[in-house]
N, C-alpha and C. Protein backbone atom coordinates (compact mmCIF):
# COMPACT_ATOMS: atom_id res chain seq x y z
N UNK A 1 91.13 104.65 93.31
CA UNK A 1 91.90 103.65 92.60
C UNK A 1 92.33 102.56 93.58
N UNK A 2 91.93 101.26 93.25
CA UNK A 2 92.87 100.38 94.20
C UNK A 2 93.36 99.21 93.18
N UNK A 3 94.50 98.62 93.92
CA UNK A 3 95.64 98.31 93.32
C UNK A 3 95.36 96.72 93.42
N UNK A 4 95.26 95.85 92.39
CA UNK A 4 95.13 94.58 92.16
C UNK A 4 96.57 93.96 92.73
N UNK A 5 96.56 93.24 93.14
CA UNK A 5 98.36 92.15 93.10
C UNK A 5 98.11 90.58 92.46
N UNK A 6 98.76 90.61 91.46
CA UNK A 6 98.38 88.98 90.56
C UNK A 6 99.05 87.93 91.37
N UNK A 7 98.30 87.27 92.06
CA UNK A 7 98.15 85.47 92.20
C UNK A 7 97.61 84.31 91.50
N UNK A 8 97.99 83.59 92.06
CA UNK A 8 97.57 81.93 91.54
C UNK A 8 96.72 81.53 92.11
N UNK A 9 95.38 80.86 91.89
CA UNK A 9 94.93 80.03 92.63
C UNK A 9 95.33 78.62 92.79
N UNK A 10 96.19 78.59 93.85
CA UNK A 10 96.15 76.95 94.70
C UNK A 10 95.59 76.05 94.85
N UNK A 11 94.61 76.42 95.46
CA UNK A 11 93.32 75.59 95.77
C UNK A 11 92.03 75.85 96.40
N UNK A 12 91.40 75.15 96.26
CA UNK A 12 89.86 76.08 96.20
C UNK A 12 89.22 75.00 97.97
N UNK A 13 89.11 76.25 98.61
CA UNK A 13 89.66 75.60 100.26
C UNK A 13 87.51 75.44 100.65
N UNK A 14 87.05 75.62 100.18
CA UNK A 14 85.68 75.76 100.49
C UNK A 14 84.87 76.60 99.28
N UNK A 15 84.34 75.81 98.36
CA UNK A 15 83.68 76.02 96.99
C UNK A 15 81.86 76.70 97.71
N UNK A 16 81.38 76.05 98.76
CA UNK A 16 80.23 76.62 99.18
C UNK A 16 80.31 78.19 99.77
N UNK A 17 81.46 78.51 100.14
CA UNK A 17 81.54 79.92 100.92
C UNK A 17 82.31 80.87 99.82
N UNK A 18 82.65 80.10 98.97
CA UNK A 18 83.71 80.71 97.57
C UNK A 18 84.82 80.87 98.25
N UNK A 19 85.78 80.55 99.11
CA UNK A 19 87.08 80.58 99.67
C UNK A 19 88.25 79.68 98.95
N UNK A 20 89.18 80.12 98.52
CA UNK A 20 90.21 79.79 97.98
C UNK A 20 91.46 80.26 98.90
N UNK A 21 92.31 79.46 98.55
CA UNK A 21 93.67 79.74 98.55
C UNK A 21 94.52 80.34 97.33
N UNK A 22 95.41 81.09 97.38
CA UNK A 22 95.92 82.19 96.28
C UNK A 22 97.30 82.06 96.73
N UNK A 23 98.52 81.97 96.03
CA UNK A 23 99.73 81.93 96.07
C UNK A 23 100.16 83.57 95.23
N UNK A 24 100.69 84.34 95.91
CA UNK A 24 101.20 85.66 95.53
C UNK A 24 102.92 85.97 95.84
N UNK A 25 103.75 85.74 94.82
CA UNK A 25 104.84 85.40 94.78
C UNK A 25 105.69 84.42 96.25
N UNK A 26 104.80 83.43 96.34
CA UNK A 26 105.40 82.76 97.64
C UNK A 26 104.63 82.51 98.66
N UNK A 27 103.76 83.76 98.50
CA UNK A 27 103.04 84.18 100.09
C UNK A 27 102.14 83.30 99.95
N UNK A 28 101.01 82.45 100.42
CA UNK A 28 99.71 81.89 100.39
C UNK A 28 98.90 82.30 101.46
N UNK A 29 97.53 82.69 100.80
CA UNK A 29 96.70 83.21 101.69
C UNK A 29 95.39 82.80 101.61
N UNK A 30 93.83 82.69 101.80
CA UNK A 30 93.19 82.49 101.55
C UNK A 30 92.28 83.80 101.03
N UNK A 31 91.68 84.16 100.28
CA UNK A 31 90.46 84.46 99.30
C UNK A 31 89.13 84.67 98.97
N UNK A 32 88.70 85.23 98.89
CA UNK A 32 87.07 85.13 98.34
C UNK A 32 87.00 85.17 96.83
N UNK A 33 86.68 84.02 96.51
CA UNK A 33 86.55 84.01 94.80
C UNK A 33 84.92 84.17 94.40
N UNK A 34 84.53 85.19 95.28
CA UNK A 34 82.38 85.35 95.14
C UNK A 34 82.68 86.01 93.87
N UNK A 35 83.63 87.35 93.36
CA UNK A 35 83.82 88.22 92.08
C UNK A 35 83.92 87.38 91.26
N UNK A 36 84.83 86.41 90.87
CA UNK A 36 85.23 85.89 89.90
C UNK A 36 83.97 84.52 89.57
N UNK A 37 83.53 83.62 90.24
CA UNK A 37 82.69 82.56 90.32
C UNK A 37 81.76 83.31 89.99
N UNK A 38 81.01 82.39 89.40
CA UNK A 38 79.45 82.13 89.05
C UNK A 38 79.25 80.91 88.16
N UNK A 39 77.91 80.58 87.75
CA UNK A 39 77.25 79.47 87.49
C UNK A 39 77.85 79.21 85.94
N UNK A 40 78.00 79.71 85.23
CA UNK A 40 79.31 79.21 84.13
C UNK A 40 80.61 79.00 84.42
N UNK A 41 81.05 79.70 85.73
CA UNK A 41 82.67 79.25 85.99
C UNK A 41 82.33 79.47 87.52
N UNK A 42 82.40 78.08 88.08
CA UNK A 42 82.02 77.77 89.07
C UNK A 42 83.23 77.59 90.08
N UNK A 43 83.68 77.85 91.46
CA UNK A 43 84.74 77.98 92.05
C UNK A 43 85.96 76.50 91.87
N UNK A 44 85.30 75.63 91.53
CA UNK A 44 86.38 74.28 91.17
C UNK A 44 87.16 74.79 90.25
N UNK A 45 86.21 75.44 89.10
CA UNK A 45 87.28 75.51 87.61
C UNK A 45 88.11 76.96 87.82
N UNK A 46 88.30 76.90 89.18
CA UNK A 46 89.11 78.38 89.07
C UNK A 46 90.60 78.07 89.78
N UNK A 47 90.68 76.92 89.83
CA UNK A 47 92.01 75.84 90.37
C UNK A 47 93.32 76.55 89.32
N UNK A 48 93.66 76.93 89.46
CA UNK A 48 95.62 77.44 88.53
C UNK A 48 95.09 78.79 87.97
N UNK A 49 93.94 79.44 87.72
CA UNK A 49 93.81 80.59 87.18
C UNK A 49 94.43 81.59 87.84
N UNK A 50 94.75 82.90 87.05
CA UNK A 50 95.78 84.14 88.34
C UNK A 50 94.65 84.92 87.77
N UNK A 51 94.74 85.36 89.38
CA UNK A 51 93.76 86.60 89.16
C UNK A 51 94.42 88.12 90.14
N UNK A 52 93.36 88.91 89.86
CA UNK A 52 93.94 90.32 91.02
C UNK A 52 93.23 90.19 92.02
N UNK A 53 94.11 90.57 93.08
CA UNK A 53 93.70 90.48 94.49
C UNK A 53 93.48 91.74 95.05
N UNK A 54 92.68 92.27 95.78
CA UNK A 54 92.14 92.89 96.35
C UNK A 54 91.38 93.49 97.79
N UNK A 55 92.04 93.53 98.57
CA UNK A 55 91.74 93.12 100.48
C UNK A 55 91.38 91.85 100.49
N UNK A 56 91.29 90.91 100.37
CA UNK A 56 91.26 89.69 100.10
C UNK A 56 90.13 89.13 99.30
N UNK A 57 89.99 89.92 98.34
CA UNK A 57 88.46 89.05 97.31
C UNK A 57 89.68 88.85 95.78
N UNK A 58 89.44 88.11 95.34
CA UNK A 58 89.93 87.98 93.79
C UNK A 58 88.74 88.68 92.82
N UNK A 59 89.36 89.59 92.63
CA UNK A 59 88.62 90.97 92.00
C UNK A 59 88.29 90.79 90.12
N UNK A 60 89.82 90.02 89.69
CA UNK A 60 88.90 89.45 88.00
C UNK A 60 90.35 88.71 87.84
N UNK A 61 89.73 87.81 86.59
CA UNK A 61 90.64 86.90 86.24
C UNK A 61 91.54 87.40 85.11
N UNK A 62 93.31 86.96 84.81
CA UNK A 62 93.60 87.40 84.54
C UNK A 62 94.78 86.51 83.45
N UNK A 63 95.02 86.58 82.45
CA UNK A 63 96.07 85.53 82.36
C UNK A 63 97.69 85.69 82.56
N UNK A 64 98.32 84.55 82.34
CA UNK A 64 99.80 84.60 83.06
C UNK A 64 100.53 85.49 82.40
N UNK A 65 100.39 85.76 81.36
CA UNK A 65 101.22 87.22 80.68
C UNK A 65 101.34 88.47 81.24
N UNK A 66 99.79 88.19 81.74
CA UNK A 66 99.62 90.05 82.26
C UNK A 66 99.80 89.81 83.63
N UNK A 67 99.51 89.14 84.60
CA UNK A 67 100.19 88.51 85.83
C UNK A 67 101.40 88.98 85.71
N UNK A 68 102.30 88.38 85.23
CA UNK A 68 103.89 88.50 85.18
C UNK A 68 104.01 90.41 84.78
N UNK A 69 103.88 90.82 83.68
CA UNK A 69 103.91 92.12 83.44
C UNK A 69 103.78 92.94 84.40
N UNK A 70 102.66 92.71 85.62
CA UNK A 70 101.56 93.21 86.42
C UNK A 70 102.86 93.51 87.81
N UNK A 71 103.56 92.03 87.57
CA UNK A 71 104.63 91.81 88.99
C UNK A 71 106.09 92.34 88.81
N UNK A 72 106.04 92.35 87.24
CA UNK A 72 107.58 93.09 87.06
C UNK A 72 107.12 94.70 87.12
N UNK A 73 106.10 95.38 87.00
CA UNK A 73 105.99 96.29 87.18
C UNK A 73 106.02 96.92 88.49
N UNK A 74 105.37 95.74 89.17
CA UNK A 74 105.23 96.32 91.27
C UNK A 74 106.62 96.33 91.68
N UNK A 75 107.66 95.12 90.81
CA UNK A 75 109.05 95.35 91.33
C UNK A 75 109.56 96.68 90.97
N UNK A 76 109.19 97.21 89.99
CA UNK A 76 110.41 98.07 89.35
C UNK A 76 109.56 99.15 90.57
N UNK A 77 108.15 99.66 90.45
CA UNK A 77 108.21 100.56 91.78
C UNK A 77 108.71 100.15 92.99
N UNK A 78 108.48 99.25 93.54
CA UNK A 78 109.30 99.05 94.77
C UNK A 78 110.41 99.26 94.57
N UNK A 79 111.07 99.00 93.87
CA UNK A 79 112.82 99.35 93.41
C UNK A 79 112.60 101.01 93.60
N UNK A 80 111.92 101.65 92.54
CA UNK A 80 112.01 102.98 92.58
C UNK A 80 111.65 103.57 94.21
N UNK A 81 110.80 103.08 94.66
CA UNK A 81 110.10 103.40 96.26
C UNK A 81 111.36 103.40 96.95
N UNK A 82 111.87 102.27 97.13
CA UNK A 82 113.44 102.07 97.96
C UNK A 82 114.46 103.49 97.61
N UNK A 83 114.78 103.67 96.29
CA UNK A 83 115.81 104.67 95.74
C UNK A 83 114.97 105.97 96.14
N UNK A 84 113.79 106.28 95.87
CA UNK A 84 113.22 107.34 97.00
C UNK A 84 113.82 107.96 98.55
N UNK A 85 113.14 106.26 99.13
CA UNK A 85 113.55 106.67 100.26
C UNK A 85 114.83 107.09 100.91
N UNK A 86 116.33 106.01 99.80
CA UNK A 86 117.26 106.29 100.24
C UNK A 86 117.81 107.90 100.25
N UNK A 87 117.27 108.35 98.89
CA UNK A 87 117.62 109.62 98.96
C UNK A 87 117.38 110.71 99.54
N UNK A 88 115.90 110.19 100.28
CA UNK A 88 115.27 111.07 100.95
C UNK A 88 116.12 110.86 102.38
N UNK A 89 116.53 109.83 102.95
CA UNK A 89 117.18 109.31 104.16
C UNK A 89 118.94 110.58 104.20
N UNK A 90 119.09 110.27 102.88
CA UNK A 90 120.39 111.49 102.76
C UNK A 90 120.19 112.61 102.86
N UNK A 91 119.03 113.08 102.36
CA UNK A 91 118.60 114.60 102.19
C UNK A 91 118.93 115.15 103.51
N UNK A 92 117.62 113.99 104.78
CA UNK A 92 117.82 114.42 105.79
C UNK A 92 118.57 114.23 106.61
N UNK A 93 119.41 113.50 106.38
CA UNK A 93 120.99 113.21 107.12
C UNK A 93 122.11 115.01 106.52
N UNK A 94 121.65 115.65 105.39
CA UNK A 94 122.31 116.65 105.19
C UNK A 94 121.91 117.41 105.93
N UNK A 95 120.28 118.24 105.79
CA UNK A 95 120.19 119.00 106.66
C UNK A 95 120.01 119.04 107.85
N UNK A 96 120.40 117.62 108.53
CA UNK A 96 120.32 117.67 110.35
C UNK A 96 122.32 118.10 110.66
N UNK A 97 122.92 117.80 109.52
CA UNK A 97 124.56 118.15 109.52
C UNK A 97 124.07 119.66 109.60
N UNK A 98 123.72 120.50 108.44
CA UNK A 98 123.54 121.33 108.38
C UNK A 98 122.56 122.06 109.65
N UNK A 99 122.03 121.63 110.07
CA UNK A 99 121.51 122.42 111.06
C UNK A 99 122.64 122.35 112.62
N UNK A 100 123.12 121.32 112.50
CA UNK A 100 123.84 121.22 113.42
C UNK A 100 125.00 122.13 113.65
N UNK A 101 125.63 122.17 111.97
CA UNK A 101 126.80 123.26 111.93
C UNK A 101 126.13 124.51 112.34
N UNK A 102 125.08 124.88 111.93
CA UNK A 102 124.44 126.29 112.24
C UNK A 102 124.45 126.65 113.69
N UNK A 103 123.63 125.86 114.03
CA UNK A 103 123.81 125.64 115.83
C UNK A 103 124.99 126.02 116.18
N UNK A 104 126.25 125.42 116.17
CA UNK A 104 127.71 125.43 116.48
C UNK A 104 128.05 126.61 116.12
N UNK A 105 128.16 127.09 115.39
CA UNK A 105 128.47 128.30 114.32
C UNK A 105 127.86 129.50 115.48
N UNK A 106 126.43 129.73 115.80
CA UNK A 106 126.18 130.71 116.62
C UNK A 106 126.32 130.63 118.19
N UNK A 107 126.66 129.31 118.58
CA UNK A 107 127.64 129.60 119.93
C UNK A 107 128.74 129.38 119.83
């Protein structure tokens, strides 16, 4: 399984090599739009389209509904990822107390 992230295309930085620029909440990066292009939709007309990104190829096109859906969803895991870790950060802040009292306890 690999994991798409929805961007914008910016601008199309070299149409002969299929290289674009992609805006992903802020970030801008450049692209391979070879997946998405071809000879009916040629790398110019792919100027404002959002697509999924993928180690850096734009993997398929996508529209702004499901884009947005796509990004409130990566937030709410990252939200959940964070509340993970914090709890996991407590867990082991208990049992290093707890091991510590143990320690103390037998000398």
């Amino acid at each position: 399984m690999c994991l798409g992230i929805p961007g914008r295309i910016v601008s199309i930085d070299d149409p002969d090599n299929m290289l674009a620029t992609v805006d992903v909440c802020g970030v801008r990066r450049q692209i391979n739009i070879s997946c998405i292009a071809d000879d009916d939709h040629p790398p110019d007309s792919c100027l404002g389209e959002w697509v999924l990104v993928h180690v850096g190829f734009a993997m398929s096109r996508i529209d702004a509904e499901e884009a947005a859906e796509t990004l409130r969803i990566l937030e709410e895991l990252g939200e959940a990822q964070a509340e993970l870790e914090t709890m996991r950060a407590a867990e082991n802040a208990m049992l290093e107390v707890r091991a510590r009292d143990d320690h103390e306890q037998r000398h």
